[in-house]
Protein backbone atom coordinates (compact mmCIF):
# COMPACT_ATOMS: atom_id res chain seq x y z
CA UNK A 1 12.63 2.61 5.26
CA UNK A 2 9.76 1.97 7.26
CA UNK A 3 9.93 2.62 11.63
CA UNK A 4 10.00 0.07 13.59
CA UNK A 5 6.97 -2.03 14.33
CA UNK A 6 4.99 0.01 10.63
CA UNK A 7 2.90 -1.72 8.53
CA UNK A 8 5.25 -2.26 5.93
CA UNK A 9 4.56 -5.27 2.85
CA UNK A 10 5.36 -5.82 -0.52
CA UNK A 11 3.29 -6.06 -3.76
CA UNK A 12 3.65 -7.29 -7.23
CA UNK A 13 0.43 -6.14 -8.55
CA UNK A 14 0.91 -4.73 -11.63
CA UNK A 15 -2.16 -1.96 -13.82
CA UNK A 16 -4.72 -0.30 -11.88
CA UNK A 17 -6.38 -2.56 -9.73
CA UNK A 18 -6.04 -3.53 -5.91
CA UNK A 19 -3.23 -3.73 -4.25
CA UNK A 20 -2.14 -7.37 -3.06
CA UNK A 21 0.13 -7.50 -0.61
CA UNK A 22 3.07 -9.98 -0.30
CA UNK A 23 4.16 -9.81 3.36
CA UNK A 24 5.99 -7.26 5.76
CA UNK A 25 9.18 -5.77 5.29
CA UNK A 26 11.69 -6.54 7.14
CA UNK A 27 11.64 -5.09 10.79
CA UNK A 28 7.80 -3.97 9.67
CA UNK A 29 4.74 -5.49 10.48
CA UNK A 30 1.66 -6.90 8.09
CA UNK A 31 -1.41 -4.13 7.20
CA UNK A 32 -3.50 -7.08 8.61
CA UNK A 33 -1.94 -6.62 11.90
CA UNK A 34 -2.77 -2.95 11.83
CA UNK A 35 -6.01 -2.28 10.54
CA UNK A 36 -8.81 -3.63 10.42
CA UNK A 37 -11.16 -5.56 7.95
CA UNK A 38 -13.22 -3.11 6.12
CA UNK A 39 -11.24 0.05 7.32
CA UNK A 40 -10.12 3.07 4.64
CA UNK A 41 -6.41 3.75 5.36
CA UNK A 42 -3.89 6.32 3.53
CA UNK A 43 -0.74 4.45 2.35
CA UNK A 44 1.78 4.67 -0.37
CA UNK A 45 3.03 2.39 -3.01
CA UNK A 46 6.64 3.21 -4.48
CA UNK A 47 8.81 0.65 -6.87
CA UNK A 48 11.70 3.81 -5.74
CA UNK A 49 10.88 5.79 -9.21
CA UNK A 50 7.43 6.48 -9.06
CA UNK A 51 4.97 6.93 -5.90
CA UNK A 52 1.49 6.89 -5.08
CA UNK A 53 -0.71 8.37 -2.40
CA UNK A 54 -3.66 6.72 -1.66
CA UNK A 55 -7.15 6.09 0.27
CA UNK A 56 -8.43 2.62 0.59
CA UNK A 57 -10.02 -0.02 1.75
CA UNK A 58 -8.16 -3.01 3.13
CA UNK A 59 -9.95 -6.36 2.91
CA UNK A 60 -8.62 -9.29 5.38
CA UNK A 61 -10.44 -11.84 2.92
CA UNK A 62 -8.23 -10.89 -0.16
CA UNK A 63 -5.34 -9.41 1.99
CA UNK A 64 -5.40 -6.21 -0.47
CA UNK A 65 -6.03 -2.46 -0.60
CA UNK A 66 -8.51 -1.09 -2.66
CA UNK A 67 -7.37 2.33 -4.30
CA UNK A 68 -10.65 4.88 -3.44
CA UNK A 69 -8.95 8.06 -4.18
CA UNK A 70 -5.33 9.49 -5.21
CA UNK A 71 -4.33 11.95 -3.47
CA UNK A 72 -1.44 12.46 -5.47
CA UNK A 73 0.96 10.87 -7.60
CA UNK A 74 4.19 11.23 -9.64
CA UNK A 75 2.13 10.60 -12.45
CA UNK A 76 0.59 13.92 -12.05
CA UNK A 77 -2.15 12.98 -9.94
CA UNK A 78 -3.53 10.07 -11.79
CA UNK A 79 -3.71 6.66 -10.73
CA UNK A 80 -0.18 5.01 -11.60
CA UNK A 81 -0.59 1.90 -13.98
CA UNK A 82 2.49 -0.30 -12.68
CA UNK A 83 4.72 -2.48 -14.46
CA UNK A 84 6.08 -5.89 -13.27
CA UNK A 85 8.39 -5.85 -10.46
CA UNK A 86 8.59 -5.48 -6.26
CA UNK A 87 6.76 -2.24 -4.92
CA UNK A 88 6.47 -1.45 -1.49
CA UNK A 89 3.46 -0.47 0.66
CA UNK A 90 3.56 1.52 3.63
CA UNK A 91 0.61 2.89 6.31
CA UNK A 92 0.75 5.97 6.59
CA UNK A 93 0.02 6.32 9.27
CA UNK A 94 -0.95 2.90 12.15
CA UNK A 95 -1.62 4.91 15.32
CA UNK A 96 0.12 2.64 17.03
């Protein structure tokens, strides 16, 4: 669960490409209200079984993360290519 006030949204995107977010989380905020256009950030995406750490670039235009590089993964380091189904984005950290 994400604190209070955390950029916190949902995705469906499914393979290996951006992340497209679907709107806060409940008691969260959106990435958009967090970080700026054009900024690489270090998140996760989790669908509760498998999780990714990541470094990327968040476009406003697209409202999406870009994945630069893993920094690890429950797939043993490798990008995770993700099925269909609700995953769950969170900044790691907003310095806010």
């Amino acid at each position: 669960m994400a604190a209070a006030n955390a950029a916190a949204e949902t995705t469906a995107t499914t393979g290996l490409g951006p992340y497209v977010l679907g709107g806060a989380l409940p008691g969260s905020v959106t990435f958009a209200s967090r970080v700026a256009n054009g900024t690489v950030r270090s998140y996760r995406v989790t669908d509760r079984r498998q999780t990714e750490w990541v470094s990327g670039l968040f476009s406003s235009a697209s409202n999406s993360l870009s994945r630069i590089t893993i920094e690890a993964s429950t797939n043993g380091g490798a990008p995770i290519d993700w099925g269909p189904g609700r995953k769950f984005v969170y900044l790691d950290s907003d310095g806010a």
